[in-house]
PDB file of N, CA and C in Angstrom:
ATOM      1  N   UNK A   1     106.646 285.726-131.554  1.00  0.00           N
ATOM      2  CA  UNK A   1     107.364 285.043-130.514  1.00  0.00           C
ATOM      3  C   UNK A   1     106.928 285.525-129.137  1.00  0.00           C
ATOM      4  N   UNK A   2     106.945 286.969-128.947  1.00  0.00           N
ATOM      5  CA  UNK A   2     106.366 287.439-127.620  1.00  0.00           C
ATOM      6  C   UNK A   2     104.929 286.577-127.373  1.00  0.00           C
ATOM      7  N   UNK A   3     104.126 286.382-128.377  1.00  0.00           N
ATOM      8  CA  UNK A   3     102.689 286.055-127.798  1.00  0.00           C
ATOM      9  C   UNK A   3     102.983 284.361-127.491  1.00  0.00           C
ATOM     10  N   UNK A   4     104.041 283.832-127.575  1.00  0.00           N
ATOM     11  CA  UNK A   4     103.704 282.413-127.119  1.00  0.00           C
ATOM     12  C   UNK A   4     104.654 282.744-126.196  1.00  0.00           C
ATOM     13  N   UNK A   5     105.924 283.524-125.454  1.00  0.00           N
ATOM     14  CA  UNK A   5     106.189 283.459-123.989  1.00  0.00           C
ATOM     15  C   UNK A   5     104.751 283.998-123.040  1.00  0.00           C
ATOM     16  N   UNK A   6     103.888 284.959-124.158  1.00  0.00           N
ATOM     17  CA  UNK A   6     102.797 285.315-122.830  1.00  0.00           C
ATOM     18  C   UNK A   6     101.502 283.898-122.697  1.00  0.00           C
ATOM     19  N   UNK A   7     101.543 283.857-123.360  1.00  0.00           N
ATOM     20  CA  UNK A   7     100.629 282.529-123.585  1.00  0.00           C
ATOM     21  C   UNK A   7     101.113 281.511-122.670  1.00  0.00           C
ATOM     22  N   UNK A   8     102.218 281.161-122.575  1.00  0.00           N
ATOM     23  CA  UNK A   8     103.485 280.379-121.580  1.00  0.00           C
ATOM     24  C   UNK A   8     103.363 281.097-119.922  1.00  0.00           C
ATOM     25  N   UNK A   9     103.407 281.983-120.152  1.00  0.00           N
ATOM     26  CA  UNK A   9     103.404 282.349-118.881  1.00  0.00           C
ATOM     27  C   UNK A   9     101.717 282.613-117.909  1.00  0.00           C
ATOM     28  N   UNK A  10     100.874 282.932-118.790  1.00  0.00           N
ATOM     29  CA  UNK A  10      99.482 282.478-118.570  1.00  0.00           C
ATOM     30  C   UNK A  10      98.982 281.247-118.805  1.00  0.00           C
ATOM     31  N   UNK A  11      99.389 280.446-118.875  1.00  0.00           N
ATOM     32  CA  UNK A  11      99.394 279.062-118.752  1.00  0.00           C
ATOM     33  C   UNK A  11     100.134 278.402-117.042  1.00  0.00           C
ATOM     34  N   UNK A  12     101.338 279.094-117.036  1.00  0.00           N
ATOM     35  CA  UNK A  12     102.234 278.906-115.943  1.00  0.00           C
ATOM     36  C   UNK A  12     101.177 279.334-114.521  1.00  0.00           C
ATOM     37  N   UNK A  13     100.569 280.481-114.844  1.00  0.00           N
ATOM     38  CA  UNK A  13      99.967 281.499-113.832  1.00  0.00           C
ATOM     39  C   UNK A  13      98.630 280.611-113.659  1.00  0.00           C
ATOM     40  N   UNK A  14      97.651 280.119-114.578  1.00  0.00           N
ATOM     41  CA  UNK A  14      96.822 279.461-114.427  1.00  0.00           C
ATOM     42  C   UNK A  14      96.767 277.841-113.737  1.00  0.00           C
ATOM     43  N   UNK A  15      98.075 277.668-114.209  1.00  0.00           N
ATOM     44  CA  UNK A  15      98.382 276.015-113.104  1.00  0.00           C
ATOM     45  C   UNK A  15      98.777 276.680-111.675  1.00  0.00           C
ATOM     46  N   UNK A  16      99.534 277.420-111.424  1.00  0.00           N
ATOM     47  CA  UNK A  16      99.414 277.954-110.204  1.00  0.00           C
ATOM     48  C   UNK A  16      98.449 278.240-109.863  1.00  0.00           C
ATOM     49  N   UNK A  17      97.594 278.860-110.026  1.00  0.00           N
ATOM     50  CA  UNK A  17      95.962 279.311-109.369  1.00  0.00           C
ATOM     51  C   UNK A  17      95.321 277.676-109.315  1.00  0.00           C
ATOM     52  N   UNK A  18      95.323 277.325-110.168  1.00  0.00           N
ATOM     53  CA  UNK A  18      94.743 275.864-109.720  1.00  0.00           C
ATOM     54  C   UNK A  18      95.420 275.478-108.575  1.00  0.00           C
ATOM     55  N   UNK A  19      96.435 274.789-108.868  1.00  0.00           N
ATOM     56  CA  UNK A  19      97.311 274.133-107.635  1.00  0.00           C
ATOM     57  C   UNK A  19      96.835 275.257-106.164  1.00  0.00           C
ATOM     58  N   UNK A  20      96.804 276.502-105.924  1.00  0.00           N
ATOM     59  CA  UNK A  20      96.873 276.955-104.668  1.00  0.00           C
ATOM     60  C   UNK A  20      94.615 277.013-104.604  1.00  0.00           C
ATOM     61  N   UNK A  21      94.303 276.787-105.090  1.00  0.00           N
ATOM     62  CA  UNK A  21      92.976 276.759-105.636  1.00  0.00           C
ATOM     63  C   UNK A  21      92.450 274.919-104.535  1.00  0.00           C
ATOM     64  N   UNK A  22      93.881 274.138-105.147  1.00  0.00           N
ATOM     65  CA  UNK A  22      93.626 272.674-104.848  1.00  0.00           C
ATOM     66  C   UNK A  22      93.400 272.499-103.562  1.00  0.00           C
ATOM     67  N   UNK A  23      94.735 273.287-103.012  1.00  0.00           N
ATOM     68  CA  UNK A  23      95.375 273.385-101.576  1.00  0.00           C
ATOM     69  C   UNK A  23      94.007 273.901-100.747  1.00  0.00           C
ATOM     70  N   UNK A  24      93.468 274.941-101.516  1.00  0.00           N
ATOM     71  CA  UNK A  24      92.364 275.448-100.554  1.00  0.00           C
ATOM     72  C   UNK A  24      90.954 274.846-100.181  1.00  0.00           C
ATOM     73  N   UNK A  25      90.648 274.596-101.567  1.00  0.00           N
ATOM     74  CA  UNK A  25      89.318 273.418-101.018  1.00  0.00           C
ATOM     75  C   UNK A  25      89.639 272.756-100.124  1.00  0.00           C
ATOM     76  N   UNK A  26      91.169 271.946-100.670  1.00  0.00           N
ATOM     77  CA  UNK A  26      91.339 270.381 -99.420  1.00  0.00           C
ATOM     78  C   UNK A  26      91.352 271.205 -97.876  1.00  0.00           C
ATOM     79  N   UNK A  27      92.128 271.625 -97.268  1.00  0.00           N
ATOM     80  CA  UNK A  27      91.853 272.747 -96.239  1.00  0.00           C
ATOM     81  C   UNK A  27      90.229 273.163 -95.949  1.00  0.00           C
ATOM     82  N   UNK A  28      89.855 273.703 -96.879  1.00  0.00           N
ATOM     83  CA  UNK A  28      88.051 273.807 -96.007  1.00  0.00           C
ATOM     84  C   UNK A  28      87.440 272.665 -96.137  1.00  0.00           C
ATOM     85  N   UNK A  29      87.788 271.444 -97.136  1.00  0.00           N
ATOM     86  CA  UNK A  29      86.924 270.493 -96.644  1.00  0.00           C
ATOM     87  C   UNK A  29      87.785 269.665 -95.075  1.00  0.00           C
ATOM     88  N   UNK A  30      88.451 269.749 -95.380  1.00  0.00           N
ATOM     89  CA  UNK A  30      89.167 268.825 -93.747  1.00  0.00           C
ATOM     90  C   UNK A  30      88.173 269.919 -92.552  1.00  0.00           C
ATOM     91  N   UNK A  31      88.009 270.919 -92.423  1.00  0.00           N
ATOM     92  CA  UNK A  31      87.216 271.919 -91.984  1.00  0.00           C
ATOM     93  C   UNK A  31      86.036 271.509 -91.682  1.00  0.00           C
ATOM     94  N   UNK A  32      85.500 271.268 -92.980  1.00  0.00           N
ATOM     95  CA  UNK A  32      84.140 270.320 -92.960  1.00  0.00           C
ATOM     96  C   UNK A  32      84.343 269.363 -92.481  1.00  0.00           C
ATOM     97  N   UNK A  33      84.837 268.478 -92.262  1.00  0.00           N
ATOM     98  CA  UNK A  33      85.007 267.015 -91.812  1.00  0.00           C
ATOM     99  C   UNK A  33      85.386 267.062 -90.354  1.00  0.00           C
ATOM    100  N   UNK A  34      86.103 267.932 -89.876  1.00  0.00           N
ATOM    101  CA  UNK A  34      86.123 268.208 -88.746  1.00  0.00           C
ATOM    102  C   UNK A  34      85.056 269.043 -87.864  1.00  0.00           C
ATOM    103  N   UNK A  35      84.304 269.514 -88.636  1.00  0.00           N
ATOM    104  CA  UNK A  35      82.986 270.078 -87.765  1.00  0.00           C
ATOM    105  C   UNK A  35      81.897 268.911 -87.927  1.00  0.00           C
ATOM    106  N   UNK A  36      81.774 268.455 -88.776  1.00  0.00           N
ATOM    107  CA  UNK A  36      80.884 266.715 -88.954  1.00  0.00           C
ATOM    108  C   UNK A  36      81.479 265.995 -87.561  1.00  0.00           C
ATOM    109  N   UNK A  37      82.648 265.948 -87.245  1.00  0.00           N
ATOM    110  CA  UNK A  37      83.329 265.187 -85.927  1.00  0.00           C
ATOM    111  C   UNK A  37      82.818 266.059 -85.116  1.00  0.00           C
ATOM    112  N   UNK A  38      82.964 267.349 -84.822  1.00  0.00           N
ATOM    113  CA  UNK A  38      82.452 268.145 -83.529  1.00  0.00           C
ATOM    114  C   UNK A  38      81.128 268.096 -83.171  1.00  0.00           C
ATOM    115  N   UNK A  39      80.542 268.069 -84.650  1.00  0.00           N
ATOM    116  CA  UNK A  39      78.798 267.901 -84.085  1.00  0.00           C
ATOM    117  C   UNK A  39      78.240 266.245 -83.862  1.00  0.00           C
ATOM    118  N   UNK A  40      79.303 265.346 -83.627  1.00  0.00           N
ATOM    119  CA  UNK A  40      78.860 264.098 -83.429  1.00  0.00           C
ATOM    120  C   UNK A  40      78.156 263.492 -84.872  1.00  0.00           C
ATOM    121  N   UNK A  41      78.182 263.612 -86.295  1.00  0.00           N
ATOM    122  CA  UNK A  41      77.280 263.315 -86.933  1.00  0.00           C
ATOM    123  C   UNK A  41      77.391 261.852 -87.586  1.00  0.00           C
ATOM    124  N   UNK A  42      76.720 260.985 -88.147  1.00  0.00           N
ATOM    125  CA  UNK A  42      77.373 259.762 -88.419  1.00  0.00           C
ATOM    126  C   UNK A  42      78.287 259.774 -89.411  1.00  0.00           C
ATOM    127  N   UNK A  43      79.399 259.130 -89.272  1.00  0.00           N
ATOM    128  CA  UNK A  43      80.603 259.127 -90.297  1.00  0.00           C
ATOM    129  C   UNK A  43      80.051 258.533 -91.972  1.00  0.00           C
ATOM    130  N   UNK A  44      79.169 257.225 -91.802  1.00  0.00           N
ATOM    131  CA  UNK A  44      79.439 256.738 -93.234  1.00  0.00           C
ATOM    132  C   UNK A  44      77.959 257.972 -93.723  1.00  0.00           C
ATOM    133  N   UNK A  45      76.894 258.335 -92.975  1.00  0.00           N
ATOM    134  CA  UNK A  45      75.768 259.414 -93.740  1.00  0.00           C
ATOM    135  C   UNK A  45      76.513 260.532 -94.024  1.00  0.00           C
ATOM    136  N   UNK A  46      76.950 261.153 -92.982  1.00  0.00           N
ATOM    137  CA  UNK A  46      77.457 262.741 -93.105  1.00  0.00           C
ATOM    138  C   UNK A  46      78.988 262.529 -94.541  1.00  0.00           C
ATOM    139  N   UNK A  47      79.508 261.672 -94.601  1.00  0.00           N
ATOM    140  CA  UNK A  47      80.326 261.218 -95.654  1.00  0.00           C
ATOM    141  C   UNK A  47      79.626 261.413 -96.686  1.00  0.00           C
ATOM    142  N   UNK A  48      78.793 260.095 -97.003  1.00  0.00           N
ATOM    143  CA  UNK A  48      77.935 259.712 -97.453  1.00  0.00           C
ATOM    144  C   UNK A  48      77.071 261.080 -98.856  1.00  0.00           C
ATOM    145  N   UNK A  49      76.660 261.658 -97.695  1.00  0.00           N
ATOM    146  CA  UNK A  49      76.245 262.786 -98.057  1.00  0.00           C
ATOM    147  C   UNK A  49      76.806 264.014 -98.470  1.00  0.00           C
ATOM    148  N   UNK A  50      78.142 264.411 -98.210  1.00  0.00           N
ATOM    149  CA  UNK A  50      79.187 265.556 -98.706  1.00  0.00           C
ATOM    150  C   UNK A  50      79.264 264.688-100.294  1.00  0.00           C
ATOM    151  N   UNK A  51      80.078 263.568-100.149  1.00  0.00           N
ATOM    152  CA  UNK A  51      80.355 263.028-101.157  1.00  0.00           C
ATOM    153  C   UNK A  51      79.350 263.017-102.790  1.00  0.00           C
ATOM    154  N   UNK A  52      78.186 262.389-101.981  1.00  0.00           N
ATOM    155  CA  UNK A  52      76.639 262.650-103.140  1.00  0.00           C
ATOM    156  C   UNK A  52      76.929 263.802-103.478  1.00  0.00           C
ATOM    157  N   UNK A  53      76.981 264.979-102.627  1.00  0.00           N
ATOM    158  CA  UNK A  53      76.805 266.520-103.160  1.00  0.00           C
ATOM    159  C   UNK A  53      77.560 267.002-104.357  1.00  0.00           C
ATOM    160  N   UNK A  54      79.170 266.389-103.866  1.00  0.00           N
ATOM    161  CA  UNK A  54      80.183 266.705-104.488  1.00  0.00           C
ATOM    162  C   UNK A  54      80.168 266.037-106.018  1.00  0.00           C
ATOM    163  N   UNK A  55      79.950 264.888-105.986  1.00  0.00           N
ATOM    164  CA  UNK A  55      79.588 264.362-107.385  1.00  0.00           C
ATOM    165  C   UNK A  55      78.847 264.735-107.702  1.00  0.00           C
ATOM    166  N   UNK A  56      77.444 264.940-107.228  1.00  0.00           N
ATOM    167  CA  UNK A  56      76.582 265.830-108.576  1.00  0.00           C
ATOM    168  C   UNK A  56      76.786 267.103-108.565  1.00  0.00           C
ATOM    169  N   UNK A  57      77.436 267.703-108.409  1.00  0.00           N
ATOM    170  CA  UNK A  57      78.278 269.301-108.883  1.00  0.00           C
ATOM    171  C   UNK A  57      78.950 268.991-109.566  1.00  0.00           C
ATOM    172  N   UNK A  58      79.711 267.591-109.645  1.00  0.00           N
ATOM    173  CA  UNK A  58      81.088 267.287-110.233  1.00  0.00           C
ATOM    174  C   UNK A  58      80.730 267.444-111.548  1.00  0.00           C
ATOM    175  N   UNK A  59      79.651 266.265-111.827  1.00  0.00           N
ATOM    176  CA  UNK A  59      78.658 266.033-112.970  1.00  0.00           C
ATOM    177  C   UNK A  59      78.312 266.805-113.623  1.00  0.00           C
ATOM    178  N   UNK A  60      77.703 268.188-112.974  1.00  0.00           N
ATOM    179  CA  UNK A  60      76.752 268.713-113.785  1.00  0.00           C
ATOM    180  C   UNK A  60      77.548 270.195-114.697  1.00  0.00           C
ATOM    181  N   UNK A  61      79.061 270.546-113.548  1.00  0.00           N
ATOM    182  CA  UNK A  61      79.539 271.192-113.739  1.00  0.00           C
ATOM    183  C   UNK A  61      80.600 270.704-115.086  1.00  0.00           C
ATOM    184  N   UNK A  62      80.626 269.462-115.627  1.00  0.00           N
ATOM    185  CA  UNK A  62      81.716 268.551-116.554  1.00  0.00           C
ATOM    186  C   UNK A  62      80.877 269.134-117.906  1.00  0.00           C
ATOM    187  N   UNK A  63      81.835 269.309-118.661  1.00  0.00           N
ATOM    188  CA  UNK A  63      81.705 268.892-120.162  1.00  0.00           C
ATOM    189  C   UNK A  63      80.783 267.777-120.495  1.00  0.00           C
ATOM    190  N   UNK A  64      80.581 267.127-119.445  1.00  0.00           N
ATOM    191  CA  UNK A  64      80.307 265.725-120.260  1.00  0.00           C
ATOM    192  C   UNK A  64      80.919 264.473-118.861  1.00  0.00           C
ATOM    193  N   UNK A  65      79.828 263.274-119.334  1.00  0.00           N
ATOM    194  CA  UNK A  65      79.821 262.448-118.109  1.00  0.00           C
ATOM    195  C   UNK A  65      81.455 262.191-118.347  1.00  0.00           C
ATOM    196  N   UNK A  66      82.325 261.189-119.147  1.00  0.00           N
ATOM    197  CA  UNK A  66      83.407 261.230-119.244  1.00  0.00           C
ATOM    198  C   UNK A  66      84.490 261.872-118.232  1.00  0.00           C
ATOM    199  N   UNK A  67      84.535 262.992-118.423  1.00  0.00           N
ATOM    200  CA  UNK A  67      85.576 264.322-118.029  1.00  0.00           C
ATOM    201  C   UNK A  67      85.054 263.910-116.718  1.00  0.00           C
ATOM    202  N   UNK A  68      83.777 264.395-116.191  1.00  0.00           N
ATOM    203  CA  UNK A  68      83.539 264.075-114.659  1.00  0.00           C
ATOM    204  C   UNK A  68      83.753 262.854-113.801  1.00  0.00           C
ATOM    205  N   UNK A  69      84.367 261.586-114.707  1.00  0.00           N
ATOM    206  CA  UNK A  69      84.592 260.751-114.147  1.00  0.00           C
ATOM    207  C   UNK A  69      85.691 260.218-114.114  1.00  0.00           C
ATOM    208  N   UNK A  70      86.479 261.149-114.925  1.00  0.00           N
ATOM    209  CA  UNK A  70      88.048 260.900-115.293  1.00  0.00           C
ATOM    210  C   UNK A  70      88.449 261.715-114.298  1.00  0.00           C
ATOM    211  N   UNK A  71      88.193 262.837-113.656  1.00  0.00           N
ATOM    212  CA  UNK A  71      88.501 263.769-112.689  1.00  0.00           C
ATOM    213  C   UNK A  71      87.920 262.865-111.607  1.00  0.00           C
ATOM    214  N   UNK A  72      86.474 262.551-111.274  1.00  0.00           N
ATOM    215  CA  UNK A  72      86.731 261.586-109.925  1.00  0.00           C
ATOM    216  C   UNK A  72      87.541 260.725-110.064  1.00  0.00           C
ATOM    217  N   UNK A  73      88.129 259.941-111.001  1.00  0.00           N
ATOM    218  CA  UNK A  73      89.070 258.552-110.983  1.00  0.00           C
ATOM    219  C   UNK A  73      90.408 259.170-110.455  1.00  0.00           C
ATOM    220  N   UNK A  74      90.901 260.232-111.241  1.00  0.00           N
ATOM    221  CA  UNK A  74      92.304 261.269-110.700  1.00  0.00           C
ATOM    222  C   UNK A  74      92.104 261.481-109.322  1.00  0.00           C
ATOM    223  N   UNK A  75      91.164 261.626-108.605  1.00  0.00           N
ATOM    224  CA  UNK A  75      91.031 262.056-107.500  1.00  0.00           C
ATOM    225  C   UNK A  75      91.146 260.626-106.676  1.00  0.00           C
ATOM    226  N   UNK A  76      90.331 259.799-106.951  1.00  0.00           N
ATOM    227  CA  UNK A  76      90.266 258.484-105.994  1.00  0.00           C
ATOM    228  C   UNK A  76      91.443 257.708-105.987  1.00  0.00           C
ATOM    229  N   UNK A  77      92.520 258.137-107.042  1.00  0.00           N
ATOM    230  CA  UNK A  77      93.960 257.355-107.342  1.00  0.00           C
ATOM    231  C   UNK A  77      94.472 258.248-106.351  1.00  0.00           C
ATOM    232  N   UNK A  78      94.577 259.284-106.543  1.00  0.00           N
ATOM    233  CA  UNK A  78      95.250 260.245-105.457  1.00  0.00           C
ATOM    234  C   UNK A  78      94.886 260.209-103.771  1.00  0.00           C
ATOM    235  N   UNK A  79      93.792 260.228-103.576  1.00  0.00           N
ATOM    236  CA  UNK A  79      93.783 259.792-102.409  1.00  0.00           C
ATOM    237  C   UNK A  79      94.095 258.272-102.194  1.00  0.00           C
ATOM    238  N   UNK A  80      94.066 257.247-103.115  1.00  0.00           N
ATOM    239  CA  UNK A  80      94.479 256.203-102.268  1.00  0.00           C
ATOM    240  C   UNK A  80      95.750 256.285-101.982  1.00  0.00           C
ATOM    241  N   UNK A  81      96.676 256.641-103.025  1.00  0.00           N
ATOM    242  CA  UNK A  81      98.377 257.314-102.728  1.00  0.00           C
ATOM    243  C   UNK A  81      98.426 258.071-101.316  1.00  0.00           C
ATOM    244  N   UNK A  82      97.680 259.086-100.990  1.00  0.00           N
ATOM    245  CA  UNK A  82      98.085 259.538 -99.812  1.00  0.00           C
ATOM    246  C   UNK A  82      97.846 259.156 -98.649  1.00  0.00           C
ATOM    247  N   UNK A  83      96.779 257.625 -98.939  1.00  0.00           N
ATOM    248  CA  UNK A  83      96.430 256.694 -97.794  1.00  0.00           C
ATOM    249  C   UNK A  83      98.103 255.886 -97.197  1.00  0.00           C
ATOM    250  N   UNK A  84      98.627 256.128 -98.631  1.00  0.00           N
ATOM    251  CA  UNK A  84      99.626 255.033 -98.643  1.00  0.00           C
ATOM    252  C   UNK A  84     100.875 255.771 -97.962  1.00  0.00           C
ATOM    253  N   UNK A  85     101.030 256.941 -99.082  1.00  0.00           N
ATOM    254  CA  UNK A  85     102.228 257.754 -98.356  1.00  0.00           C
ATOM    255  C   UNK A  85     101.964 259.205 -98.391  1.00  0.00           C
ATOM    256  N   UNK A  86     102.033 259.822 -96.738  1.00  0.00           N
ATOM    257  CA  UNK A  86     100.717 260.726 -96.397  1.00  0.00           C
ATOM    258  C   UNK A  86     102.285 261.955 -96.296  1.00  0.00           C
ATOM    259  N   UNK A  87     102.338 262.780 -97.996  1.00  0.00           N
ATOM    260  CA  UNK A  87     102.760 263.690 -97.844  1.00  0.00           C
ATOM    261  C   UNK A  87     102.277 264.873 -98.373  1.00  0.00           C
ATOM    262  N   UNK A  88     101.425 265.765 -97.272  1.00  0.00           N
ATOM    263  CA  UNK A  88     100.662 266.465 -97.541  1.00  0.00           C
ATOM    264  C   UNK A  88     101.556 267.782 -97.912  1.00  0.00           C
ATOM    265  N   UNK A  89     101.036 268.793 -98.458  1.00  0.00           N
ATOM    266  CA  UNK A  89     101.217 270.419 -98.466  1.00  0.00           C
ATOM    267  C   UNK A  89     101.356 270.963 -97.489  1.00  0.00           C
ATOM    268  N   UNK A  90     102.779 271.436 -96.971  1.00  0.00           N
ATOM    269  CA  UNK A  90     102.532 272.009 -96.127  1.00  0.00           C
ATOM    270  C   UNK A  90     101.348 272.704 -95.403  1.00  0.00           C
ATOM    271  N   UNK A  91     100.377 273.500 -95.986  1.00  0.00           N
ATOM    272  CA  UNK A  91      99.493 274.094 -96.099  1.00  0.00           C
ATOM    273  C   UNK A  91      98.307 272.828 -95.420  1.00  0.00           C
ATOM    274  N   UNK A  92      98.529 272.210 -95.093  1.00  0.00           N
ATOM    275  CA  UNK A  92      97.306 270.945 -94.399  1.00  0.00           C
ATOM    276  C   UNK A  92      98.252 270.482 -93.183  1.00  0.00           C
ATOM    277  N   UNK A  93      97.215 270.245 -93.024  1.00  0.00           N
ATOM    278  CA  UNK A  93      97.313 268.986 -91.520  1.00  0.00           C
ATOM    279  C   UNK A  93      98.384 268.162 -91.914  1.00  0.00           C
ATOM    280  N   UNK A  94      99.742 268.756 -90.874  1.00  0.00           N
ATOM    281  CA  UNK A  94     100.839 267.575 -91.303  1.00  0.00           C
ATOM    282  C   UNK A  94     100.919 266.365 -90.612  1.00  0.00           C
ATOM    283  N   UNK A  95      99.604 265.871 -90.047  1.00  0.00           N
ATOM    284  CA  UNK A  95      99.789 264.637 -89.383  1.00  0.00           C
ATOM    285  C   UNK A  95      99.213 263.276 -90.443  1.00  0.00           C
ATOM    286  N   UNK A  96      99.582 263.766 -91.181  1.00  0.00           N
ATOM    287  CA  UNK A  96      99.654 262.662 -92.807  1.00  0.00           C
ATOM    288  C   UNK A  96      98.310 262.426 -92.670  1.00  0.00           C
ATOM    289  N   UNK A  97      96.907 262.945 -92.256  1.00  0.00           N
ATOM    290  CA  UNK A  97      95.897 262.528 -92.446  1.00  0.00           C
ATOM    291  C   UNK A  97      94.976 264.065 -93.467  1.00  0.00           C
ATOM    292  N   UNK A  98      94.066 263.231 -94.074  1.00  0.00           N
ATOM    293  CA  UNK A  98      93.085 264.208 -95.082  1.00  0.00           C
ATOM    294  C   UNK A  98      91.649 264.515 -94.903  1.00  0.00           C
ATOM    295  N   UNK A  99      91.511 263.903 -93.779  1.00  0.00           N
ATOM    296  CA  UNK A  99      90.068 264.045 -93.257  1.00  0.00           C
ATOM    297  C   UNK A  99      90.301 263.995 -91.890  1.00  0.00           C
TER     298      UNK A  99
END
């Protein structure tokens, strides 16, 4: 019985590290996106181009094409939601924007 509350609770501890894990990328990429704005660079290339990067890491880092595209689809549902209703983490830019 003890080894499935610890199992439970390293499970608990590991969605937390993700989740504050989540919080932090989104934070350095708005970072990124905001130094792309400071250095004048073009919006749809300099996009364009983070984005390419990010998918083929996404890719190569997946199990398998599948998984890497079920995680971009989770992601592209989610941001269109926060296009819609912009309630960020404290921890970000509370002016309801993500880039």
């Amino acid at each position: 019985m003890e080894a499935d509350k610890r199992v439970g609770s390293e499970s608990s501890e590991d969605e937390d590290k993700a989740q504050a894990d989540f919080f932090t990328a989104a934070r350095m990429m708005v970072s990124v996106l905001e130094e792309f704005e400071s250095q004048e660079l073009h919006v749809g290339a300099s996009v364009g181009g983070a984005l390419t990067q990010l998918i083929s890491h996404l890719i190569q880092v997946s199990p398998d094409t599948p998984t890497a595209f079920g995680l971009l689809s989770s992601c592209m549902s989610k941001a269109a939601y926060q296009h819609e209703v912009p309630t960020l983490s404290p921890d970000l830019p509370d002016d309801g924007r993500t880039h």
